[in-house]
PDB file of N, CA and C in Angstrom:
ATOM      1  N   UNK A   1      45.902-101.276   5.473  1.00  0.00           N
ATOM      2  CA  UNK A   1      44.607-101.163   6.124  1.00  0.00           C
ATOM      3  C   UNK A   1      43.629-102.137   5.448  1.00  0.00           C
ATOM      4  N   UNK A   2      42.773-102.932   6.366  1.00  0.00           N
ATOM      5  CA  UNK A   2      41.948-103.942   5.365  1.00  0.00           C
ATOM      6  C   UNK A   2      40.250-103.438   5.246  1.00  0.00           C
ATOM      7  N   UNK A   3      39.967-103.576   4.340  1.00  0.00           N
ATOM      8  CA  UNK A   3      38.835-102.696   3.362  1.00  0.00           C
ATOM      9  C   UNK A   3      37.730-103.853   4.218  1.00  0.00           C
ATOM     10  N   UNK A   4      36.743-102.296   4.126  1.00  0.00           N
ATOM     11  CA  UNK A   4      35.495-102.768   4.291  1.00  0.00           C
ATOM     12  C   UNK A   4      34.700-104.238   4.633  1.00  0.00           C
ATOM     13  N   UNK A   5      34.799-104.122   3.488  1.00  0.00           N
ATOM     14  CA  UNK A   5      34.138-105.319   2.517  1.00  0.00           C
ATOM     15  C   UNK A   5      34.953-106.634   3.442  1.00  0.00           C
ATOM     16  N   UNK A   6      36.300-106.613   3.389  1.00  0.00           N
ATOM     17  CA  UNK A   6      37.026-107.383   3.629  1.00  0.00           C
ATOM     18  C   UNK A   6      36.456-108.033   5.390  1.00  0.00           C
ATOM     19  N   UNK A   7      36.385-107.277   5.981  1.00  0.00           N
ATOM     20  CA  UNK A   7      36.001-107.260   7.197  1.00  0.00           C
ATOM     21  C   UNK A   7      34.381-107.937   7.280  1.00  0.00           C
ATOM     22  N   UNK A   8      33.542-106.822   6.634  1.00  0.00           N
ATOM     23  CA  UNK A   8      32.378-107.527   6.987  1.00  0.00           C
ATOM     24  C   UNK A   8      32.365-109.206   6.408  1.00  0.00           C
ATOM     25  N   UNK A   9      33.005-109.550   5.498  1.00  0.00           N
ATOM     26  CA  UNK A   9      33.166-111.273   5.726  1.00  0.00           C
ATOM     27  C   UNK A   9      33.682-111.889   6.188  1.00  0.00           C
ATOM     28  N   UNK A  10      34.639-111.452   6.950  1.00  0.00           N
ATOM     29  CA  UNK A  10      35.263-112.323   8.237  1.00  0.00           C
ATOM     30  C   UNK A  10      34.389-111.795   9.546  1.00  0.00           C
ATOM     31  N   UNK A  11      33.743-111.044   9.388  1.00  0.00           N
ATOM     32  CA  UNK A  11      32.711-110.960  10.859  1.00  0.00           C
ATOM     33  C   UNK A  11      31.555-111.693  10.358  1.00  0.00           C
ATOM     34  N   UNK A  12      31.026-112.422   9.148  1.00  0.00           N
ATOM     35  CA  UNK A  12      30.393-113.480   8.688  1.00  0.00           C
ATOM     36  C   UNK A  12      30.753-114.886   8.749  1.00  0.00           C
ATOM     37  N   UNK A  13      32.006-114.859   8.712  1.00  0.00           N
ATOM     38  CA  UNK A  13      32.386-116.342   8.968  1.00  0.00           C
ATOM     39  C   UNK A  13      32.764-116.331  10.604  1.00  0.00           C
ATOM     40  N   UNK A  14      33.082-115.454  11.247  1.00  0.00           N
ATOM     41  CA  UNK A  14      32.683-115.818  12.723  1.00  0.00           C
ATOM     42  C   UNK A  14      31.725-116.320  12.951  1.00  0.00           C
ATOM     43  N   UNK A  15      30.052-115.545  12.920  1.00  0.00           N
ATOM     44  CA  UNK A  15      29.128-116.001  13.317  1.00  0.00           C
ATOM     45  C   UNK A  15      28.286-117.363  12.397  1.00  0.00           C
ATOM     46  N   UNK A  16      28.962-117.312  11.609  1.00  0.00           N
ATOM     47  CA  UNK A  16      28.722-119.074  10.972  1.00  0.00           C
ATOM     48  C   UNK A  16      29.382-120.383  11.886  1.00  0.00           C
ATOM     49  N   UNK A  17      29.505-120.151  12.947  1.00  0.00           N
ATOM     50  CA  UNK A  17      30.002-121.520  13.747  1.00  0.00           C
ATOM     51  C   UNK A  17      29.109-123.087  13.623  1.00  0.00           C
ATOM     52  N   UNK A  18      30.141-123.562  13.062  1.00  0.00           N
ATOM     53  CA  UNK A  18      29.687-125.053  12.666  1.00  0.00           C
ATOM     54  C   UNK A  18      29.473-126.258  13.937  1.00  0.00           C
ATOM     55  N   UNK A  19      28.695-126.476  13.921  1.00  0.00           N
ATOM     56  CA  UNK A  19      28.407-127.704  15.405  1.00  0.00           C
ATOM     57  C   UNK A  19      27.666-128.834  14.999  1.00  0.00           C
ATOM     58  N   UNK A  20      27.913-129.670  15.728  1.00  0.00           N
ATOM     59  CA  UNK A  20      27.252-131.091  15.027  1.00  0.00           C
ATOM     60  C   UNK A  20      26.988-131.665  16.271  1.00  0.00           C
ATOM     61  N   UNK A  21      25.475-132.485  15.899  1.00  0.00           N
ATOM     62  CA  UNK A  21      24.694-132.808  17.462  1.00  0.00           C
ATOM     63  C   UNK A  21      24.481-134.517  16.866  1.00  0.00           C
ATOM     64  N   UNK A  22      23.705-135.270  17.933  1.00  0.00           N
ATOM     65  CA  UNK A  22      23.566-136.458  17.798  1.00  0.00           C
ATOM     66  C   UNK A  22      22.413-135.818  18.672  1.00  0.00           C
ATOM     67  N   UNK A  23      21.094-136.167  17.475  1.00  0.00           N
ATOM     68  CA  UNK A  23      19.710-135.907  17.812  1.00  0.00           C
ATOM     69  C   UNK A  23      18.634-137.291  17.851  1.00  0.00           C
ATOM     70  N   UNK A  24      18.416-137.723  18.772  1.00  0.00           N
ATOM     71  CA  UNK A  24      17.186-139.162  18.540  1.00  0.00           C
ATOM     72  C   UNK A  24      15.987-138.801  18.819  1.00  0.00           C
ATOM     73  N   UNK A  25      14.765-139.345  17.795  1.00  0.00           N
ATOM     74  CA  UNK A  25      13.685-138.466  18.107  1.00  0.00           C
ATOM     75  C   UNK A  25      12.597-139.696  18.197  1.00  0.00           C
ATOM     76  N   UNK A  26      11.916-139.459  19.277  1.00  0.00           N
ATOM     77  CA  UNK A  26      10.990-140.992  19.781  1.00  0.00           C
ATOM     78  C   UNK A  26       9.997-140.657  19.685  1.00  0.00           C
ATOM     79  N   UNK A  27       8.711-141.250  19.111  1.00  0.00           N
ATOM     80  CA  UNK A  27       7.566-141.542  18.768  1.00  0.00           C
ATOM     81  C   UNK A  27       7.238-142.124  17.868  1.00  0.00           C
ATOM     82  N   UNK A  28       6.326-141.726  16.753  1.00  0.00           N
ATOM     83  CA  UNK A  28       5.749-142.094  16.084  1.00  0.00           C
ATOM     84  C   UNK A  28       6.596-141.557  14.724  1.00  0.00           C
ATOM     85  N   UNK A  29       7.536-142.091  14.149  1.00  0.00           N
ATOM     86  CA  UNK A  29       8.521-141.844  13.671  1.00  0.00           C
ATOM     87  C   UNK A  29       9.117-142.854  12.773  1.00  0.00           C
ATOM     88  N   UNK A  30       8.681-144.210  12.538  1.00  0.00           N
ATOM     89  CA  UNK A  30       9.246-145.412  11.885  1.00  0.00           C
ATOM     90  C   UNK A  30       7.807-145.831  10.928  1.00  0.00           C
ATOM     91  N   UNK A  31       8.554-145.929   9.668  1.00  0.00           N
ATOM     92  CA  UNK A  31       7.387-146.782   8.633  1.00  0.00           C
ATOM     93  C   UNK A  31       6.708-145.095   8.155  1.00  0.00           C
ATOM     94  N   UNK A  32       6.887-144.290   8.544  1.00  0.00           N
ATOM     95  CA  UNK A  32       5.857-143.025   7.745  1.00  0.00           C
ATOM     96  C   UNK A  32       6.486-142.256   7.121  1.00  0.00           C
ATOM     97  N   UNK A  33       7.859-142.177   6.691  1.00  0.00           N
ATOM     98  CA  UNK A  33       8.485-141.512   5.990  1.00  0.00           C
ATOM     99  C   UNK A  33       9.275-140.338   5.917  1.00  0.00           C
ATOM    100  N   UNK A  34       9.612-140.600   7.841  1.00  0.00           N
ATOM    101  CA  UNK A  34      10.193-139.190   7.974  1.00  0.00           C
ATOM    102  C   UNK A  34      11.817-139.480   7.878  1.00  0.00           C
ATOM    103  N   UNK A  35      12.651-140.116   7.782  1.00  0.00           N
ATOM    104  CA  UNK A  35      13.771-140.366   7.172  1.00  0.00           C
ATOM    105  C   UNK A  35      13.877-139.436   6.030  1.00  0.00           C
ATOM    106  N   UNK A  36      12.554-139.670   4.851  1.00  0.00           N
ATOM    107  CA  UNK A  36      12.819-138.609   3.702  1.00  0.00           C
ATOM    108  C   UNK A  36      12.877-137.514   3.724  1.00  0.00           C
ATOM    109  N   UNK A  37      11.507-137.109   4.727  1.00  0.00           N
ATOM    110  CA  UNK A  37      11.111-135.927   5.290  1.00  0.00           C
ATOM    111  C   UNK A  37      12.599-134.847   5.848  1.00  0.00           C
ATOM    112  N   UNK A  38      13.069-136.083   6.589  1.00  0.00           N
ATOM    113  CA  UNK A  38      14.426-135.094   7.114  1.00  0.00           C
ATOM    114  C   UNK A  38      15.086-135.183   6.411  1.00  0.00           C
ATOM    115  N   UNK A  39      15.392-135.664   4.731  1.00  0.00           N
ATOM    116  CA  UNK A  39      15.924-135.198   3.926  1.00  0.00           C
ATOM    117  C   UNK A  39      16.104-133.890   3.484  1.00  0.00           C
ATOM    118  N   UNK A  40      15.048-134.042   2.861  1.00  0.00           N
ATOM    119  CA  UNK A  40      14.382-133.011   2.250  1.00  0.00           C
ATOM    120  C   UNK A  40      14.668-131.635   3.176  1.00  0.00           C
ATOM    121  N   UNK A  41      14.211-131.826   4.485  1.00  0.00           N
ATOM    122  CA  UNK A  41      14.418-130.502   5.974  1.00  0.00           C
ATOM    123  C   UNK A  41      15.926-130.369   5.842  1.00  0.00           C
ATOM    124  N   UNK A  42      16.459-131.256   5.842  1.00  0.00           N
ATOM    125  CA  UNK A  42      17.612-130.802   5.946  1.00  0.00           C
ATOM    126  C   UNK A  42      18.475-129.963   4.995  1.00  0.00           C
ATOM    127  N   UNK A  43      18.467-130.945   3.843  1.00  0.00           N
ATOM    128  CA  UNK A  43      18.850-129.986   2.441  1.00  0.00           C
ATOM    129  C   UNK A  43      18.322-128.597   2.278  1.00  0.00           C
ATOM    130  N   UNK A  44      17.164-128.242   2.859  1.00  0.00           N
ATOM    131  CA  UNK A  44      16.887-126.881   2.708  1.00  0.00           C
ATOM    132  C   UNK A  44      17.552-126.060   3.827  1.00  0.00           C
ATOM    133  N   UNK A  45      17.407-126.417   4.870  1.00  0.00           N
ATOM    134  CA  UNK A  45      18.601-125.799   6.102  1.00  0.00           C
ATOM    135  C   UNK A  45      19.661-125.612   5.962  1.00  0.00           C
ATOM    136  N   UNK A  46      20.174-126.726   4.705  1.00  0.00           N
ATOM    137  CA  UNK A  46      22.188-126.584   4.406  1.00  0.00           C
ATOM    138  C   UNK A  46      22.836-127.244   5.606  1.00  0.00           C
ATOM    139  N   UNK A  47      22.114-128.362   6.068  1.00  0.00           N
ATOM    140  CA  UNK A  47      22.548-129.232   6.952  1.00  0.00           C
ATOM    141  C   UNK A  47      23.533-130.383   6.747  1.00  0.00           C
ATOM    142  N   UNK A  48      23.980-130.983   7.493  1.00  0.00           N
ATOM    143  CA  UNK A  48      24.699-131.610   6.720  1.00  0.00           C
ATOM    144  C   UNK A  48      24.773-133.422   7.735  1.00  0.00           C
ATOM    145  N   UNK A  49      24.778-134.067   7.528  1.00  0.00           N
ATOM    146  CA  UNK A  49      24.983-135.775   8.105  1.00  0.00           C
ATOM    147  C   UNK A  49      24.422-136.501   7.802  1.00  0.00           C
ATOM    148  N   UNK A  50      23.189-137.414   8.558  1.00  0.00           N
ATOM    149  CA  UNK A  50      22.729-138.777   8.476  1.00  0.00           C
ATOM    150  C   UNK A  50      21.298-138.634   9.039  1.00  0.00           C
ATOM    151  N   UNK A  51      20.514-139.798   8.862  1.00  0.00           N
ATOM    152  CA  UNK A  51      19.721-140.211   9.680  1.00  0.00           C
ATOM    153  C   UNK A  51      18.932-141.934   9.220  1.00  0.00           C
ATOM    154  N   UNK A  52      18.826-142.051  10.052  1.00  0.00           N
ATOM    155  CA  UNK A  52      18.228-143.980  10.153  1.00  0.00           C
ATOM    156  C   UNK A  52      17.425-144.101  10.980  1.00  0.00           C
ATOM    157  N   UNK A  53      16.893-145.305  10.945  1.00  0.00           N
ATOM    158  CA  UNK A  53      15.822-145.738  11.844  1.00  0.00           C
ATOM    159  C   UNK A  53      16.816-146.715  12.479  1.00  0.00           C
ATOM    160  N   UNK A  54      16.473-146.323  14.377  1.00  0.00           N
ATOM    161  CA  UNK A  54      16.752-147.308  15.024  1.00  0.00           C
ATOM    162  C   UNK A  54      16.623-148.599  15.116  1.00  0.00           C
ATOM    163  N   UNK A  55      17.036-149.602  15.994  1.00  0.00           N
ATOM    164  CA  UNK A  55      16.611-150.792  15.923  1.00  0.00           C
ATOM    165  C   UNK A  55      15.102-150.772  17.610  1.00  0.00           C
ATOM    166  N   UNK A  56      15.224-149.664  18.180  1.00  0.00           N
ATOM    167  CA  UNK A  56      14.138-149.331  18.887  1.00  0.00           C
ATOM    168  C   UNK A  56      12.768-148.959  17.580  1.00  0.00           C
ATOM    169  N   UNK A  57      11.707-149.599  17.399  1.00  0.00           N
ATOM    170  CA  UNK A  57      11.194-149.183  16.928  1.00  0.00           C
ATOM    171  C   UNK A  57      10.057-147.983  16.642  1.00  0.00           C
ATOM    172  N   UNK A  58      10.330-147.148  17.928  1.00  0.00           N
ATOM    173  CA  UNK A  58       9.731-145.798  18.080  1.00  0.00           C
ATOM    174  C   UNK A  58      10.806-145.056  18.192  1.00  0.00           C
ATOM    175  N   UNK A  59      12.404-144.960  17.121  1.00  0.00           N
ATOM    176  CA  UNK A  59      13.090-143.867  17.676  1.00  0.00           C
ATOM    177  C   UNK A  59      14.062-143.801  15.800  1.00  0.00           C
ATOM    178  N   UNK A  60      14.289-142.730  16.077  1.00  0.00           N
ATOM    179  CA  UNK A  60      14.512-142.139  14.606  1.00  0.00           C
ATOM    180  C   UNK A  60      16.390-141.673  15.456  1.00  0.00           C
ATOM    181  N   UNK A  61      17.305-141.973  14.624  1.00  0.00           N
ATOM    182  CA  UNK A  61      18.573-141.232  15.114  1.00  0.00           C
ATOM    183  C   UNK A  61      18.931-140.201  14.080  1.00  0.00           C
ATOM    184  N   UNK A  62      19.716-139.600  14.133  1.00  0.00           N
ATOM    185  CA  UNK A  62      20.082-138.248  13.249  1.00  0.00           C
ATOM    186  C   UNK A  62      21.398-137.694  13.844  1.00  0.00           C
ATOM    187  N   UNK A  63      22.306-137.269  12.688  1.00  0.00           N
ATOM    188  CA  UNK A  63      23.657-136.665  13.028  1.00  0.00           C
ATOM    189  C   UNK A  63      23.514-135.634  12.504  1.00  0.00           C
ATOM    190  N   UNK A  64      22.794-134.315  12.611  1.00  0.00           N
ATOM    191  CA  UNK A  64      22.913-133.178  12.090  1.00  0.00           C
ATOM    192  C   UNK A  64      24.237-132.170  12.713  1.00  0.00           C
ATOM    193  N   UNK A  65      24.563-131.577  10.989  1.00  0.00           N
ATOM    194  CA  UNK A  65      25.891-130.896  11.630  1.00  0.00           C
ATOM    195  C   UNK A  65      25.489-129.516  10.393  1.00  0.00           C
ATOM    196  N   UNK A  66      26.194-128.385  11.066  1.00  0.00           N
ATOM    197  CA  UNK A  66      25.530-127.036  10.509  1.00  0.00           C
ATOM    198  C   UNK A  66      25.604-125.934  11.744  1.00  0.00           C
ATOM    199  N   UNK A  67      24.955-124.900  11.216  1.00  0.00           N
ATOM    200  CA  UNK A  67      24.865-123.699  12.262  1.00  0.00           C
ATOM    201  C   UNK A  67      23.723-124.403  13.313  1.00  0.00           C
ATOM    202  N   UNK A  68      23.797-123.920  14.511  1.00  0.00           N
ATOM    203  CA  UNK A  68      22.947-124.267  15.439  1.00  0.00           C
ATOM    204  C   UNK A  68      21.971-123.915  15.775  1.00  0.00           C
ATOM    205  N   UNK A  69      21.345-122.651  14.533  1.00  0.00           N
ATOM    206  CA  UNK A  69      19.916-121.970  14.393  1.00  0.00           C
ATOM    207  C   UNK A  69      19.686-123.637  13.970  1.00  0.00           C
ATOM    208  N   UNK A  70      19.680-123.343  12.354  1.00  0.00           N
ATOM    209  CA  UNK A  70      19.243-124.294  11.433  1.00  0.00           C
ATOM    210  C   UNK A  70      19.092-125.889  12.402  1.00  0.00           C
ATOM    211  N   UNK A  71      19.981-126.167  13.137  1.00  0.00           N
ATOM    212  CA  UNK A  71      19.526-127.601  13.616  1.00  0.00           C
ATOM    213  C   UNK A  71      18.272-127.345  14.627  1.00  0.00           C
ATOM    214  N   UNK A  72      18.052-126.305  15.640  1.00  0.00           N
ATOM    215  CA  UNK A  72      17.085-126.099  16.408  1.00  0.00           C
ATOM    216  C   UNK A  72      15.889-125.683  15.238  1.00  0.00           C
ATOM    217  N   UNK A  73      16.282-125.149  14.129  1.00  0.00           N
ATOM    218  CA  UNK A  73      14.384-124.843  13.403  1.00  0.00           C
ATOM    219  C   UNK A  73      14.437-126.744  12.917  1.00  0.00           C
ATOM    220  N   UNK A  74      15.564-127.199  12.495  1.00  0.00           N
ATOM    221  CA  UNK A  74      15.411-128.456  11.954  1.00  0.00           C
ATOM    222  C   UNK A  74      14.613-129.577  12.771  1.00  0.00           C
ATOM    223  N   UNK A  75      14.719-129.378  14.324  1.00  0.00           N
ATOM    224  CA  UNK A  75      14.086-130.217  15.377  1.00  0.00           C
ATOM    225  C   UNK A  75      12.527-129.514  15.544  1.00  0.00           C
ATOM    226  N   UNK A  76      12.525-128.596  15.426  1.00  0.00           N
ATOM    227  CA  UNK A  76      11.208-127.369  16.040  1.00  0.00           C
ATOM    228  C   UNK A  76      10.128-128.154  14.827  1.00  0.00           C
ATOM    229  N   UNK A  77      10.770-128.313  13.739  1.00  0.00           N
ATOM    230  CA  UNK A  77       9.787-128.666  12.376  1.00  0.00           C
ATOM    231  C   UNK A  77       8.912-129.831  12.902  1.00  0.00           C
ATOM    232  N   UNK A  78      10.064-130.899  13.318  1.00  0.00           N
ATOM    233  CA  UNK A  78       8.971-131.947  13.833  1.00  0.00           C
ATOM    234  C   UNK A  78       8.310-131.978  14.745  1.00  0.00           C
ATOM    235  N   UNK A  79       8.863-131.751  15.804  1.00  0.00           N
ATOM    236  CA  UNK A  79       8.142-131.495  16.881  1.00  0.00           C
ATOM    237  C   UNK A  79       6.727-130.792  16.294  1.00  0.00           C
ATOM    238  N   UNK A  80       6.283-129.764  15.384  1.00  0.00           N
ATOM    239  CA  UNK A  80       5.385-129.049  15.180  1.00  0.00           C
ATOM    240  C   UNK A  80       4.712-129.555  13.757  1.00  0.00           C
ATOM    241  N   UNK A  81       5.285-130.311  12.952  1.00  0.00           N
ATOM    242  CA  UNK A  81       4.644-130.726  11.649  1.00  0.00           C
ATOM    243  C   UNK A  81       5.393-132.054  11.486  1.00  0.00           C
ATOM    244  N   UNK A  82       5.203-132.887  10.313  1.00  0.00           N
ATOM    245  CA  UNK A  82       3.752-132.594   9.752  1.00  0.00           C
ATOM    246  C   UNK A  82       2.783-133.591  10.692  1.00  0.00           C
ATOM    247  N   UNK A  83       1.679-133.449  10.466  1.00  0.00           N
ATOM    248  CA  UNK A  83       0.986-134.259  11.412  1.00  0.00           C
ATOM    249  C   UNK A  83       0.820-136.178  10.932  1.00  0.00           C
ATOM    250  N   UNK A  84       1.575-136.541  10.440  1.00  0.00           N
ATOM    251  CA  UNK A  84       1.312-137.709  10.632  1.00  0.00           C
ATOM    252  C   UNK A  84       2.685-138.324  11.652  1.00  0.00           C
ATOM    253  N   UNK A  85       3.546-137.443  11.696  1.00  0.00           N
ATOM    254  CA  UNK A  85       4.879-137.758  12.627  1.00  0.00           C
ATOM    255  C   UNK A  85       4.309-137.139  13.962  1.00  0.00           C
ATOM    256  N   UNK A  86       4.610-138.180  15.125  1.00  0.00           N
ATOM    257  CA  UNK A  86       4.486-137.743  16.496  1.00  0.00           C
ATOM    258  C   UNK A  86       5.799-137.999  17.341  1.00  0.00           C
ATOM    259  N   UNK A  87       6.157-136.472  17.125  1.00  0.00           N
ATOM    260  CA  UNK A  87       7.498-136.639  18.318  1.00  0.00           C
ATOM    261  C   UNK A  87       6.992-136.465  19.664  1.00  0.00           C
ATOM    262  N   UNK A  88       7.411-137.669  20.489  1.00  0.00           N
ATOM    263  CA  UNK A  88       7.457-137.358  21.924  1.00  0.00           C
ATOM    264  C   UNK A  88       7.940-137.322  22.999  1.00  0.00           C
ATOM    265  N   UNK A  89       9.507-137.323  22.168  1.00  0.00           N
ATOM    266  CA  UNK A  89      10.415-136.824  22.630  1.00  0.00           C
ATOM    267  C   UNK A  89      11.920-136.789  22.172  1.00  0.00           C
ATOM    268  N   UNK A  90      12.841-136.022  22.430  1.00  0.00           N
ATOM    269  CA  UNK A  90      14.098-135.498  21.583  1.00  0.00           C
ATOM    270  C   UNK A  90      15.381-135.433  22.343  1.00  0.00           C
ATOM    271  N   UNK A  91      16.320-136.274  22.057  1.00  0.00           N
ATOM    272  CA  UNK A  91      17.440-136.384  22.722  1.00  0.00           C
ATOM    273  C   UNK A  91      18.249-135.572  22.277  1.00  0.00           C
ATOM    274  N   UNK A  92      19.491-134.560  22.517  1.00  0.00           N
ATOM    275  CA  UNK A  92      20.181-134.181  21.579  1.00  0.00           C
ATOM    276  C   UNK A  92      21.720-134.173  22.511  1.00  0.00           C
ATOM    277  N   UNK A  93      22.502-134.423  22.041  1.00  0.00           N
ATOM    278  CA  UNK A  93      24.098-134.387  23.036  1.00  0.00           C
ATOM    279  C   UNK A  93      25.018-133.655  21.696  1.00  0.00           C
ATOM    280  N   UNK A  94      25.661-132.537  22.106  1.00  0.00           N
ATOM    281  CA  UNK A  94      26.689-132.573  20.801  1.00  0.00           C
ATOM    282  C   UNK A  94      28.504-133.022  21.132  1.00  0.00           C
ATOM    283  N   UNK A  95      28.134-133.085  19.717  1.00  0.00           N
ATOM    284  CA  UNK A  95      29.301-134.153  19.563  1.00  0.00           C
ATOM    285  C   UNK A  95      30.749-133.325  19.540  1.00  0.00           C
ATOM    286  N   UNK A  96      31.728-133.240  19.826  1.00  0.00           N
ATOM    287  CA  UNK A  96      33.226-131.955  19.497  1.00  0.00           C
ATOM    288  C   UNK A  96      33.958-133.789  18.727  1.00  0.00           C
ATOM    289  N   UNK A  97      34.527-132.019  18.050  1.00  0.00           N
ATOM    290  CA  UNK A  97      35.336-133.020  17.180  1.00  0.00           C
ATOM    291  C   UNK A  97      34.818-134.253  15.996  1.00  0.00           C
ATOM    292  N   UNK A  98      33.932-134.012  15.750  1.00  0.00           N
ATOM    293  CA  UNK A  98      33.092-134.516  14.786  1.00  0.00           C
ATOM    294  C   UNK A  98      34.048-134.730  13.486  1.00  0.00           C
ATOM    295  N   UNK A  99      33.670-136.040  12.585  1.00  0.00           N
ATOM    296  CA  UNK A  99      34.215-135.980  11.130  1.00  0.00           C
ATOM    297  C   UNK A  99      33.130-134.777  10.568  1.00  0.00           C
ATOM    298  N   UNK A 100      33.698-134.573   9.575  1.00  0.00           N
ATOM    299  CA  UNK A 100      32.942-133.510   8.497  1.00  0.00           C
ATOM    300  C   UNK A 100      32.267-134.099   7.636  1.00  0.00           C
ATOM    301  N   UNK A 101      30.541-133.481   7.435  1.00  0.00           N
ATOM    302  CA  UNK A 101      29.988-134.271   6.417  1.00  0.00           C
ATOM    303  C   UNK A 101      29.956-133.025   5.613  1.00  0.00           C
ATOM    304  N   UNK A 102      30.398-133.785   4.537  1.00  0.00           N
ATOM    305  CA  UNK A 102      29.956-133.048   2.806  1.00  0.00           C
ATOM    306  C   UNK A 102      28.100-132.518   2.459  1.00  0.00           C
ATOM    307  N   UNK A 103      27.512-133.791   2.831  1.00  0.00           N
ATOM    308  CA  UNK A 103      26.154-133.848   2.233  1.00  0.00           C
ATOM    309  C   UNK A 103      24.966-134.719   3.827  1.00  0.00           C
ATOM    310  N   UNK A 104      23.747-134.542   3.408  1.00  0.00           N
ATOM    311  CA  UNK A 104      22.988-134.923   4.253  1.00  0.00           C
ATOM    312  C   UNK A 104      22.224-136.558   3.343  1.00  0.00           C
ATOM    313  N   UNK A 105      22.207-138.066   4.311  1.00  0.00           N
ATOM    314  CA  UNK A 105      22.271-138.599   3.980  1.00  0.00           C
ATOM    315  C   UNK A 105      21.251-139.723   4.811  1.00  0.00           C
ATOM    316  N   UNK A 106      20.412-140.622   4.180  1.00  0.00           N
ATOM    317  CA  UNK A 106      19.754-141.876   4.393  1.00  0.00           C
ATOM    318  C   UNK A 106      20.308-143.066   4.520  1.00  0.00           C
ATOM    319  N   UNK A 107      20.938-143.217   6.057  1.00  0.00           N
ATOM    320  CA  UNK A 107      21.346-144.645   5.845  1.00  0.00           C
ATOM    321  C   UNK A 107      20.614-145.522   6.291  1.00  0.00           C
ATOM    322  N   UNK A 108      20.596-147.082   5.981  1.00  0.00           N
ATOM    323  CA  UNK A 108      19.920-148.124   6.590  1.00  0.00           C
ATOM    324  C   UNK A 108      20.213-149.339   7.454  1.00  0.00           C
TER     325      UNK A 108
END
């Protein structure tokens, strides 16, 4: 018979489902520092991929991968703070079958 305990953490790692999106976020978004910004957002979410500045210069790209709360509060942040970033608008497609990222990362 499998114990308690045993159970309630495999009904925890069910609802931990891992998904990974390809998020681009257009506005006012290049030269102000939100590359770091979504560092920083992300590492606290336990997120995990990339992000760069396009060669569009009003569009920010991002590979966030994680639970799919954490990426929707991760998008909600900008959209709503801080005020020197103006999103005005947010692409998101997810990706299946994704490589696995270890860590969340600044590329250029």
């Amino acid at each position: 018979m499998l114990s308690k305990t045993f159970l309630l953490c495999f009904a925890c790692l069910i609802a931990m489902v891992i998904v990974t999106f390809s998020v681009n976020f257009f506005g006012r978004v290049q030269g102000i520092g939100f590359r770091f910004l979504a560092l920083r957002k992300a590492n606290s979410l336990g997120l995990t991929g990339w992000v760069k500045n396009s060669f569009d210069f009003n569009c920010v790209e991002t590979i966030l991968q994680g639970e799919k709360e954490n990426i929707n509060e991760f998008i909600f942040y900008f959209k709503e703070n801080p005020s020197h970033v103006r999103v005005d608008n947010v692409v998101m497609d997810e990706i299946k079958n994704s490589e696995k990222f270890i860590d969340f990362q600044v590329r250029y």
